[in-house]
C-alpha atoms as a PDB file:
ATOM      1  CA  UNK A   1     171.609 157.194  62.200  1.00  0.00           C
ATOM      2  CA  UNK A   2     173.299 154.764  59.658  1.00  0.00           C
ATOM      3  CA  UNK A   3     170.823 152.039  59.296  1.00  0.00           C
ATOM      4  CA  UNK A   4     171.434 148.601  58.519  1.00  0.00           C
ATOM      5  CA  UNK A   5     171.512 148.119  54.998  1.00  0.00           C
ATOM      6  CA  UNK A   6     171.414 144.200  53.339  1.00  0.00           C
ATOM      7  CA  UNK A   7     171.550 143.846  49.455  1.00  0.00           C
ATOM      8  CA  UNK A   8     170.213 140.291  47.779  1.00  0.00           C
ATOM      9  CA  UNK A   9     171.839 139.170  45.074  1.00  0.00           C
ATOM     10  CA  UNK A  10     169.961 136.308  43.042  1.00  0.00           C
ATOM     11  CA  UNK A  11     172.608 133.985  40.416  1.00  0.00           C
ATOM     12  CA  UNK A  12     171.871 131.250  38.231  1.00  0.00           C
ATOM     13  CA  UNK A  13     174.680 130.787  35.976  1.00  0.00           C
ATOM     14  CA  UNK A  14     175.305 134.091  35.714  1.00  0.00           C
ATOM     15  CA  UNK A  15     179.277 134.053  34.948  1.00  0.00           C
ATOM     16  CA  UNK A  16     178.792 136.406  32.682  1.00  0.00           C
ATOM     17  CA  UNK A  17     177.522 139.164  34.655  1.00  0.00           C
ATOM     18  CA  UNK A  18     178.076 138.393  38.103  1.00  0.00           C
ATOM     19  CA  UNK A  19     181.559 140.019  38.762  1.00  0.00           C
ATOM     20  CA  UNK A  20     180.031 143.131  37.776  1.00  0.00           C
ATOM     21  CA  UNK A  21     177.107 142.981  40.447  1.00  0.00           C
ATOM     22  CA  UNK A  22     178.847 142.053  42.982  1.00  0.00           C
ATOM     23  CA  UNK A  23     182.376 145.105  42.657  1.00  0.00           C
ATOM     24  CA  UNK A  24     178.948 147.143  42.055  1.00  0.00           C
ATOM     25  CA  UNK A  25     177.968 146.361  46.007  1.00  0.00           C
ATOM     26  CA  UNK A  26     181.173 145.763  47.551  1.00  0.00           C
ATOM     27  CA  UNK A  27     182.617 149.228  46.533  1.00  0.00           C
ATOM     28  CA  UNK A  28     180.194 151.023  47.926  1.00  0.00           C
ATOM     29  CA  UNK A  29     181.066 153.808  50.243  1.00  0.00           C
ATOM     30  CA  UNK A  30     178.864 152.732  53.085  1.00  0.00           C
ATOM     31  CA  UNK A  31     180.213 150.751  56.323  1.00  0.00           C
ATOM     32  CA  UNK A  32     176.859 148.947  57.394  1.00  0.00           C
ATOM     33  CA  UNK A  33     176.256 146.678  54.689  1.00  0.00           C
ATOM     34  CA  UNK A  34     174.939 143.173  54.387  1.00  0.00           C
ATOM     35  CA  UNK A  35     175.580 141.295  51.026  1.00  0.00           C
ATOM     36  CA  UNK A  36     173.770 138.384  50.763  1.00  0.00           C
ATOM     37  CA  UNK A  37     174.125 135.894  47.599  1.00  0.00           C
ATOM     38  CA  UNK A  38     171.129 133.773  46.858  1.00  0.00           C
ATOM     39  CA  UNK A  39     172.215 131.101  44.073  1.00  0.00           C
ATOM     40  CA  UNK A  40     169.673 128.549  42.464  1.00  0.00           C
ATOM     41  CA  UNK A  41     172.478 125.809  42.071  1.00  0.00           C
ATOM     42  CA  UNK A  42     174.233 126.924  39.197  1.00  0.00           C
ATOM     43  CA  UNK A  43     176.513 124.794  37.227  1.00  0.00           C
ATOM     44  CA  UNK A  44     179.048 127.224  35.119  1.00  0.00           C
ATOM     45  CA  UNK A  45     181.596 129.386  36.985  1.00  0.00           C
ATOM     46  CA  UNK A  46     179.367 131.605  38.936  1.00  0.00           C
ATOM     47  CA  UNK A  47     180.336 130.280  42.106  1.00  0.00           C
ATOM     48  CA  UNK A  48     183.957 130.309  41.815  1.00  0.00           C
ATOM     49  CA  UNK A  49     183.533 134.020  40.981  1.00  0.00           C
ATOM     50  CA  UNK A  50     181.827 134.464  44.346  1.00  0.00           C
ATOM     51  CA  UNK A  51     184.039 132.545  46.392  1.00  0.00           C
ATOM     52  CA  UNK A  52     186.618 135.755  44.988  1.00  0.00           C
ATOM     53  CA  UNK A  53     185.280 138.371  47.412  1.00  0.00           C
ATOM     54  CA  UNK A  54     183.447 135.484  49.834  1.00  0.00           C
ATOM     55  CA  UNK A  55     185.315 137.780  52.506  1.00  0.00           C
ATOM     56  CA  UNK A  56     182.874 140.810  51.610  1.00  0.00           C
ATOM     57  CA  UNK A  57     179.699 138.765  51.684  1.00  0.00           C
ATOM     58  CA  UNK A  58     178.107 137.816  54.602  1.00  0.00           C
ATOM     59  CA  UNK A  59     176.158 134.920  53.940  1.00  0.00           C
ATOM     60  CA  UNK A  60     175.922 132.677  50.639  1.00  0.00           C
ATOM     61  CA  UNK A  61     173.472 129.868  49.719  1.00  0.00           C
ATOM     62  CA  UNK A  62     173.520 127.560  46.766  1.00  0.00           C
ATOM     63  CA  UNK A  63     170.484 125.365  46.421  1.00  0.00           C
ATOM     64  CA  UNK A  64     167.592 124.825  43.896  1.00  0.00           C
ATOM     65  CA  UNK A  65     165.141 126.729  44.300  1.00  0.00           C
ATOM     66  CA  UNK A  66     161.128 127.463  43.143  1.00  0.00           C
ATOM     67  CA  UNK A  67     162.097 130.678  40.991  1.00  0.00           C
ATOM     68  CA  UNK A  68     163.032 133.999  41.019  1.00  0.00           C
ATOM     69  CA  UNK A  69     159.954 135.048  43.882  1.00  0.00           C
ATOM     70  CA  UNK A  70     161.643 131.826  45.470  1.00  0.00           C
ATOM     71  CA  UNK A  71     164.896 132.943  45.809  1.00  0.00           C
ATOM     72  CA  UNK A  72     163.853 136.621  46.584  1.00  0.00           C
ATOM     73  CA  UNK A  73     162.218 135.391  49.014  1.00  0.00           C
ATOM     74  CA  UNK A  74     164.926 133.448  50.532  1.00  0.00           C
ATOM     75  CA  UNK A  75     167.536 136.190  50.641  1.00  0.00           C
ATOM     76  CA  UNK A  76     164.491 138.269  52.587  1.00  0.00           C
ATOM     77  CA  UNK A  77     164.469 135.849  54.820  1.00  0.00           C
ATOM     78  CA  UNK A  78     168.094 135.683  55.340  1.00  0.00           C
ATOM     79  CA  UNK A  79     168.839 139.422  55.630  1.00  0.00           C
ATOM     80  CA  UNK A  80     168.983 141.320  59.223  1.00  0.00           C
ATOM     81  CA  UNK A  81     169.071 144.972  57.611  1.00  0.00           C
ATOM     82  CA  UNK A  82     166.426 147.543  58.603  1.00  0.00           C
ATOM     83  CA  UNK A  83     166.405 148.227  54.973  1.00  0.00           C
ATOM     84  CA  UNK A  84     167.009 145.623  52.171  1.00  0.00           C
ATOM     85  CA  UNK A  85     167.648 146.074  48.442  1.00  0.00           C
ATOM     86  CA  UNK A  86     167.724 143.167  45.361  1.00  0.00           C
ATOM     87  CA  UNK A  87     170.283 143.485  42.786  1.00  0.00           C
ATOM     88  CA  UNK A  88     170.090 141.397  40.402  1.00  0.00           C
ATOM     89  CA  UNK A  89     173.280 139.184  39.085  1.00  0.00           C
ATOM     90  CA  UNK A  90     172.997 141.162  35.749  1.00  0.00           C
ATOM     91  CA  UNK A  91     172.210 144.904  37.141  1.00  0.00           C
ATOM     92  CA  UNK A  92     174.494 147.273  38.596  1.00  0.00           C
ATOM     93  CA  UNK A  93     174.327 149.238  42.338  1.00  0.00           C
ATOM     94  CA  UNK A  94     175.521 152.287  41.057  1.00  0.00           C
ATOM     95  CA  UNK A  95     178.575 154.876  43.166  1.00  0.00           C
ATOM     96  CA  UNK A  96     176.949 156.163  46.114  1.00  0.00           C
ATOM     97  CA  UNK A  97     173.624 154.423  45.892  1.00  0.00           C
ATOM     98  CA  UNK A  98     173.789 153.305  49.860  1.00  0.00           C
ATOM     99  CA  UNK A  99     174.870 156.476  51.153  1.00  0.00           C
ATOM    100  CA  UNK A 100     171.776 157.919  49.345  1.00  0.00           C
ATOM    101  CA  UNK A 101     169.076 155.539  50.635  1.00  0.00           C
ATOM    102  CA  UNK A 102     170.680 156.247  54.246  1.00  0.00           C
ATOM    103  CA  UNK A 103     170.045 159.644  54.210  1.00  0.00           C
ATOM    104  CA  UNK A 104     166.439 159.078  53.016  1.00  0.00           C
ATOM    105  CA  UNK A 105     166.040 156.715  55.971  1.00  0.00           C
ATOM    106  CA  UNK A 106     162.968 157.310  57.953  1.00  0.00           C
ATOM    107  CA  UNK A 107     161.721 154.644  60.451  1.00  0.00           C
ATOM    108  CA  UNK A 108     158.200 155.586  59.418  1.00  0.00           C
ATOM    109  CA  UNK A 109     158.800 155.195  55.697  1.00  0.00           C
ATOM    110  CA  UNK A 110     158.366 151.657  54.370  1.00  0.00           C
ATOM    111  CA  UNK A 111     159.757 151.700  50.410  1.00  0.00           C
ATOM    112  CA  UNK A 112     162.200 154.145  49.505  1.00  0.00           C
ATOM    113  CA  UNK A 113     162.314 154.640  45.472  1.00  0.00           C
ATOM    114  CA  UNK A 114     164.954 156.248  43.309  1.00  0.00           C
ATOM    115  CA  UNK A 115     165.786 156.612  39.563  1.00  0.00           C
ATOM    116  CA  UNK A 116     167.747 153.793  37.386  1.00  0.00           C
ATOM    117  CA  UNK A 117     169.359 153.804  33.925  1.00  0.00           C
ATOM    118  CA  UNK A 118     167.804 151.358  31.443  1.00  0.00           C
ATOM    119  CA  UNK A 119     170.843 150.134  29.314  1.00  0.00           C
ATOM    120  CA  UNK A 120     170.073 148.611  26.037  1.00  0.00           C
ATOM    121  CA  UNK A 121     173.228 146.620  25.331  1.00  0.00           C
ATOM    122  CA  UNK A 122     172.434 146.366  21.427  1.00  0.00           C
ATOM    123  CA  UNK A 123     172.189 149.913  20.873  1.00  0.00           C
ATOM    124  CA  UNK A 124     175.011 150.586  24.191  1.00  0.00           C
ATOM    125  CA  UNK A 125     171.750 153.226  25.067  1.00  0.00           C
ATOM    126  CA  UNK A 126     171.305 154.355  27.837  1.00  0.00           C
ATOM    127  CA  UNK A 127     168.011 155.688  29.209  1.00  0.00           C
ATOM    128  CA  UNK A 128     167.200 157.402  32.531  1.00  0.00           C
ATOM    129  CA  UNK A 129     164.114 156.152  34.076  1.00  0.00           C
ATOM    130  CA  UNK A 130     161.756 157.557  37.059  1.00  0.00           C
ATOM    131  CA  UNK A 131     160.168 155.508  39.661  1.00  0.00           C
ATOM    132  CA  UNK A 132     156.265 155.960  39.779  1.00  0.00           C
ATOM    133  CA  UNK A 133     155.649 156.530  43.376  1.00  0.00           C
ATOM    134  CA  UNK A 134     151.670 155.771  43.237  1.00  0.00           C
ATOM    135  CA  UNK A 135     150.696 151.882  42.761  1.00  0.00           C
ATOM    136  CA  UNK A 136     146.906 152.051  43.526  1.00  0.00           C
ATOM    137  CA  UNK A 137     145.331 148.695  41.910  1.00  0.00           C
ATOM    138  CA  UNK A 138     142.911 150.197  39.514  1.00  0.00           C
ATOM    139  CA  UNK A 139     144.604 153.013  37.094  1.00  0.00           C
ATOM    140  CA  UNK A 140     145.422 152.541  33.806  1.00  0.00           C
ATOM    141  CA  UNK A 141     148.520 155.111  33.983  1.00  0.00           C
ATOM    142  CA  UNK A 142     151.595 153.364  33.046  1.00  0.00           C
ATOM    143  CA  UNK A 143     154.060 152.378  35.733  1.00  0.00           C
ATOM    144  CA  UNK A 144     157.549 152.252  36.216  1.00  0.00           C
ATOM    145  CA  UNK A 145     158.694 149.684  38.640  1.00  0.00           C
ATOM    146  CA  UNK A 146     162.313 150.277  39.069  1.00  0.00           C
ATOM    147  CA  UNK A 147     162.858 147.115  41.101  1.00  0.00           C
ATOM    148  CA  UNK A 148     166.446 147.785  41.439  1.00  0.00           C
ATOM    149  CA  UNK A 149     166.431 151.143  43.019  1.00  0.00           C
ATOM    150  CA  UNK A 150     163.806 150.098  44.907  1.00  0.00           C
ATOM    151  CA  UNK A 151     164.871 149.453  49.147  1.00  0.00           C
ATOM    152  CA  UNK A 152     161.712 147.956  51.610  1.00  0.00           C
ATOM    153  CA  UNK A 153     162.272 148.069  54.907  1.00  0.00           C
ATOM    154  CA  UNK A 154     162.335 144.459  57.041  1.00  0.00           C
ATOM    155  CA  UNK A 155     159.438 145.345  59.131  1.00  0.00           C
ATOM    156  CA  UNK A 156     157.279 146.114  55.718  1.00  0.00           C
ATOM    157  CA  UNK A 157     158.135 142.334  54.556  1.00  0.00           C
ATOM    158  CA  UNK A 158     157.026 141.355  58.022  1.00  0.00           C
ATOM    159  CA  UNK A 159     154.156 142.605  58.601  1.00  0.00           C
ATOM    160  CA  UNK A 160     152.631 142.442  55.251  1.00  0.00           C
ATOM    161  CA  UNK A 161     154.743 139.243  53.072  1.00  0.00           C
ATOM    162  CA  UNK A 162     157.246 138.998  50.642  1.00  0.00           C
ATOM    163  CA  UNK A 163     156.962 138.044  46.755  1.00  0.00           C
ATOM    164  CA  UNK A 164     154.101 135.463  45.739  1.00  0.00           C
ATOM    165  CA  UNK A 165     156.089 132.393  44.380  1.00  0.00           C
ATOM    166  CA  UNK A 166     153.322 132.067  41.717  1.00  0.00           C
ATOM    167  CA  UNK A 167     154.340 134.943  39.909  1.00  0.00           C
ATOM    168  CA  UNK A 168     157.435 134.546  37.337  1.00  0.00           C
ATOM    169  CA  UNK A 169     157.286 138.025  35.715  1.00  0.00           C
ATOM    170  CA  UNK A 170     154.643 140.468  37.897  1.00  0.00           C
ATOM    171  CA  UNK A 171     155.763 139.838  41.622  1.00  0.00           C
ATOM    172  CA  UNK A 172     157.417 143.186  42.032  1.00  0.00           C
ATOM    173  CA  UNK A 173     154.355 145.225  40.574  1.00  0.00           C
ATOM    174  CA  UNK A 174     152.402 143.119  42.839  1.00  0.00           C
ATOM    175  CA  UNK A 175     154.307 143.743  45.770  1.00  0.00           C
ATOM    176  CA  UNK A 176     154.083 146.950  44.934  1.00  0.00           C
ATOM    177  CA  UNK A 177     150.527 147.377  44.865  1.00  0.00           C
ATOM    178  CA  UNK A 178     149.759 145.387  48.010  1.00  0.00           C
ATOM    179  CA  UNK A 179     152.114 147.857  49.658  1.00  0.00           C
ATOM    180  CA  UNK A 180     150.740 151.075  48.583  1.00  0.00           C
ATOM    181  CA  UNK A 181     146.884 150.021  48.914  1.00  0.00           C
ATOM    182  CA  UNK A 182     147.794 148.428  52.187  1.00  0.00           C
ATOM    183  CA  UNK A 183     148.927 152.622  53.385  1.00  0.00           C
ATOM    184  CA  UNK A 184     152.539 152.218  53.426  1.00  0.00           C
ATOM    185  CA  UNK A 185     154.513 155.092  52.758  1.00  0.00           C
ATOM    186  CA  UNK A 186     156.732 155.872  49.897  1.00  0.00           C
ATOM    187  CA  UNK A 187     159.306 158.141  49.835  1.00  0.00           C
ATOM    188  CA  UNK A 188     161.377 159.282  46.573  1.00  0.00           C
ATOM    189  CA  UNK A 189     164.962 159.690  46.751  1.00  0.00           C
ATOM    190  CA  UNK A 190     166.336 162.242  43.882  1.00  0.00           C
ATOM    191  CA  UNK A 191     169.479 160.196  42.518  1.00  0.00           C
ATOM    192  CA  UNK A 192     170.648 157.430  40.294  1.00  0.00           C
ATOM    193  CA  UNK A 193     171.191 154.312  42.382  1.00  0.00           C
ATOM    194  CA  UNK A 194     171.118 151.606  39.638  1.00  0.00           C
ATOM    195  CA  UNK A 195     171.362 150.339  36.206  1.00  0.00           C
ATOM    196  CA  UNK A 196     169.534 147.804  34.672  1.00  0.00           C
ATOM    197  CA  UNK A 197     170.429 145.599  31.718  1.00  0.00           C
ATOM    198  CA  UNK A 198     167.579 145.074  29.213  1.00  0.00           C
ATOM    199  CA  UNK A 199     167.689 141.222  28.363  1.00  0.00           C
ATOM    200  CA  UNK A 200     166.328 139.171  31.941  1.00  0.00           C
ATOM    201  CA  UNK A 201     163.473 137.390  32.940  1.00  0.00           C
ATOM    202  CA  UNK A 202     161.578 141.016  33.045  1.00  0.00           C
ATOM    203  CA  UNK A 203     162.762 141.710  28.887  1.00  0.00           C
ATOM    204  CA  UNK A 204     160.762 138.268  27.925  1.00  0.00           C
ATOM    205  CA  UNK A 205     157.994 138.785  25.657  1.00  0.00           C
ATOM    206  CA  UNK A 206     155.081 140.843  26.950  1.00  0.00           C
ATOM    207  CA  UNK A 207     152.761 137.914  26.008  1.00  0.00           C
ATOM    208  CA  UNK A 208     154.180 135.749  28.567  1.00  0.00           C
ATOM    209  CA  UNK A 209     153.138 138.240  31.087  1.00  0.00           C
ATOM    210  CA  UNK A 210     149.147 138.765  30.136  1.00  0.00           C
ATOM    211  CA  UNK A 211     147.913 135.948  31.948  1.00  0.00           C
ATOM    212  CA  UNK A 212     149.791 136.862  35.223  1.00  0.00           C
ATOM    213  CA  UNK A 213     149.068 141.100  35.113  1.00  0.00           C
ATOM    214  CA  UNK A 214     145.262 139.439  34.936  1.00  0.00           C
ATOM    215  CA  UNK A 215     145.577 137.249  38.171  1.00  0.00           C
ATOM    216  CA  UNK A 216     147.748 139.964  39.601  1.00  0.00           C
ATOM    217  CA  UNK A 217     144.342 142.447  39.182  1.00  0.00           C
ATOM    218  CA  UNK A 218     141.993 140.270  40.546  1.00  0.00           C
ATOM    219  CA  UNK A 219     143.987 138.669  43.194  1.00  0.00           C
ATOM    220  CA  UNK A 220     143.761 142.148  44.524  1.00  0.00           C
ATOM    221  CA  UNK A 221     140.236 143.414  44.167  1.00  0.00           C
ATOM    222  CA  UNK A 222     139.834 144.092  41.071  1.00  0.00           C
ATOM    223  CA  UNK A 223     136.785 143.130  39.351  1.00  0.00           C
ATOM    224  CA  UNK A 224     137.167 140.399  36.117  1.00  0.00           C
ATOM    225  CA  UNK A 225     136.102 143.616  33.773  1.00  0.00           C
ATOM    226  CA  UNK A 226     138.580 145.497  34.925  1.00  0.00           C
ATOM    227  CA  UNK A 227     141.386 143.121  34.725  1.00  0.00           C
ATOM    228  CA  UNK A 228     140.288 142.226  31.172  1.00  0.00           C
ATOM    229  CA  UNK A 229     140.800 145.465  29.802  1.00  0.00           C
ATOM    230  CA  UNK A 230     143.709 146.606  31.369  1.00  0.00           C
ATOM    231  CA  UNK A 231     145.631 143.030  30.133  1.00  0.00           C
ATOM    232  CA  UNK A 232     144.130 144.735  26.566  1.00  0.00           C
ATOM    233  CA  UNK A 233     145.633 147.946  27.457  1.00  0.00           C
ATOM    234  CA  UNK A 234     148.596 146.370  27.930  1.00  0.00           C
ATOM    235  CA  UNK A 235     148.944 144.175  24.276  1.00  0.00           C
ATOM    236  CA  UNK A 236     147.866 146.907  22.392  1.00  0.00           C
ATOM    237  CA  UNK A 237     150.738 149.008  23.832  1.00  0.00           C
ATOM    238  CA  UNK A 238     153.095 146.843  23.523  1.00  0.00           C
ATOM    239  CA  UNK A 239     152.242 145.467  20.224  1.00  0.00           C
ATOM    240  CA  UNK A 240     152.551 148.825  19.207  1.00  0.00           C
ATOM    241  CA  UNK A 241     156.467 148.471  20.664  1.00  0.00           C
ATOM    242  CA  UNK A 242     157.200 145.097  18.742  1.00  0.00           C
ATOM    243  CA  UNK A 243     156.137 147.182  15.062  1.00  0.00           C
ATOM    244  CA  UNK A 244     158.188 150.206  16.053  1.00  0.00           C
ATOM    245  CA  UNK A 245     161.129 148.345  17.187  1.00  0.00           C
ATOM    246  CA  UNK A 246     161.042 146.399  13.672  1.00  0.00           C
ATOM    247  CA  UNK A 247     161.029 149.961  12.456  1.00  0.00           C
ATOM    248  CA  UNK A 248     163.877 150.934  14.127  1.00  0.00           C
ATOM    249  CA  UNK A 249     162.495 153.242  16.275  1.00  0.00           C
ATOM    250  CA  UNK A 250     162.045 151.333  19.827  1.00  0.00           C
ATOM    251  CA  UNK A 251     165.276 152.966  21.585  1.00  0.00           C
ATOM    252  CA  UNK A 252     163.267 156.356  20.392  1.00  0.00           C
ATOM    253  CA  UNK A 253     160.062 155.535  22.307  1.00  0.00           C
ATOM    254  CA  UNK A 254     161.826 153.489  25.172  1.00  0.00           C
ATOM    255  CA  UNK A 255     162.956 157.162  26.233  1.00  0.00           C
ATOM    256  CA  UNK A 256     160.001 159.230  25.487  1.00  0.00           C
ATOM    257  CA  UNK A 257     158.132 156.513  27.459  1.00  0.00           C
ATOM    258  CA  UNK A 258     160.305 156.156  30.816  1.00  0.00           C
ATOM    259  CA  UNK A 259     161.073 160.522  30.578  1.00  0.00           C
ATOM    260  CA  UNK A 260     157.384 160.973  30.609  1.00  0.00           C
ATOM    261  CA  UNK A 261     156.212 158.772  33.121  1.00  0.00           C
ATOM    262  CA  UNK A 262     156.879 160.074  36.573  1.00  0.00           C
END
C-alpha cells in the first residue's frame, strides 16, 4: 500500500531559504504526495518563489496568522494524507525520505520517527541526531524531538488535537507527550529523512523557553514540584552550553549530546 502522504510547509519571509525546502519535497521519488504551503502573509519574495513550482503544490494559503502552532495547525487542517509531515521553510526533506516513511506505514502506528542532521551553518557542521522514541511526562532524560523527521498520521490529529496555539517554542514536545501518554504507538524508521538548520524559532535562547517547558509540565499532570525542577534541570544544562560555546567547544558537545541520546 502507498499511503497518502501530505507535507506542510510554513513561510514567513523566508526568500532566503524557501527554494531549498520546497526542490527538497518536490523531488522526491514518491507519486502520492500532497505539498501544502502555509504562508503568514509575507512581504519579501517568498511568494513569487512559490508561485515557481505552484504546479507541484496542491494547495497554497497566504494570510496572517496566530504563530507558528497557528499555521501548523492550519496546514493540518488542510491536508487529506493518511500521513502528514512539517518541513519547515528553512529545513530540508532529504532523497528518499517519503519512500522510507511508506514502507514504515502501519495503519495501527500513529507517529513514525526517523533520524535528522543538525547543520550548524557557522561551523558548515554537520551532526547526526536520533529521535527519542519515549515521551512519558515525568523523566528527566533528555529528549530529542526531531520535528522534521517526524510524520503523524491524520486520524492521530483527529482524535486527539493538533499544536496548542499558546505555545511559541514547546508545542512539538508537547504534542509529543500528549501522544505517547495518551498510548499511541511509535514506530522508528532507521534512515536520514531530514536536515535541520540551526538558527529558527527553536535556536532562540533557552531562556525564552523556561516559562513555557513549566506550563507544558503541568498542563499535563505534572505536579508544580516537578515542573520546577525540571525547568532547573533545564538552565543549568544549558547554561552550561552558553560557557562552552564561548569556549569554543559547543559544536564538540552538540555531537556528544545528540550521539548519546537515543
Amino acid at each position: 500500500m502507498q499511503p497518502k502522504i501530505s507535507i506542510v510547509t510554513i513561510t514567513f519571509n523566508s526568500e532566503s531559504t524557501v527554494e531549498d525546502t520546497i526542490k527538497s519535497v518536490v523531488s522526491q521519488d514518491y507519486p502520492n504526495l500532497e505539498y501544502i504551503i502555509i504562508d503568514g502573509g509575507s512581504k519579501d519574495g517568498t511568494l513569487e518563489i512559490v508561485d515557481r513550482y505552484r504546479d507541484r503544490i496542491a494547495k497554497v494559503v497566504s494570510e496572517p496568522d496566530k504563530g507558528i502552532s497557528d499555521a501548523f495547525n492550519k496546514g493540518i487542517r488542510n491536508a487529506t494524507g493518511d500521513i502528514i509531515g512539517i518541513i519547515n521553510s528553512d529545513d530540508i526533506l532529504l532523497p528518499g525520505a517519503l519512500s522510507a516513511v511508506a514502507a514504515a506505514y502501519e495503519e495501527e502506528v500513529g507517529v513514525y520517527r526517523g533520524n535528522i542532521y543538525v547543520w550548524d551553518s557557522e561551523s558548515d557542521t554537520k551532526i547526526l541526531a536520533y529521535p527519542s522514541m519515549k515521551f512519558p511526562l515525568r523523566t528527566f532524560k533528555k529528549r530529542i524531538v526531531c520535528h522534521q523527521s517526524t510524520f503523524v498520521a491524520k486520524s492521530v490529529y483527529e482524535k486527539y488535537g493538533c499544536f496548542k496555539t499558546h505555545f511559541k517554542f514547546m508545542m512539538d514536545v508537547d504534542l509529543l507527550v500528549r501522544l505517547y501518554e495518551a498510548g499511541v504507538r511509535f514506530k522508528y524508521i532507521p534512515a536520514e529523512l531530514a536536515m535541520f538548520r540551526l538558527g529558527g524559532v527553536t535556536s532562540s535562547s533557552f531562556l525564552k523557553k523556561t516559562g513555557e517547558l513549566e506550563n507544558l509540565f503541568r498542563e499535563n499532570g505534572a505536579g508544580w514540584l516537578y515542573a520546577k525542577a525540571h525547568v532547573a534541570l533545564f538552565i543549568l544544562t544549558n547554561s552550561m552550553l552558553v560557557v562552552l560555546r564561548a569556549m569554543g567547544l559547543s559544536t564538540l558537545m552538540k555531537r556528544i549530546k545528540f550521539r548519546l541520546c537515543r
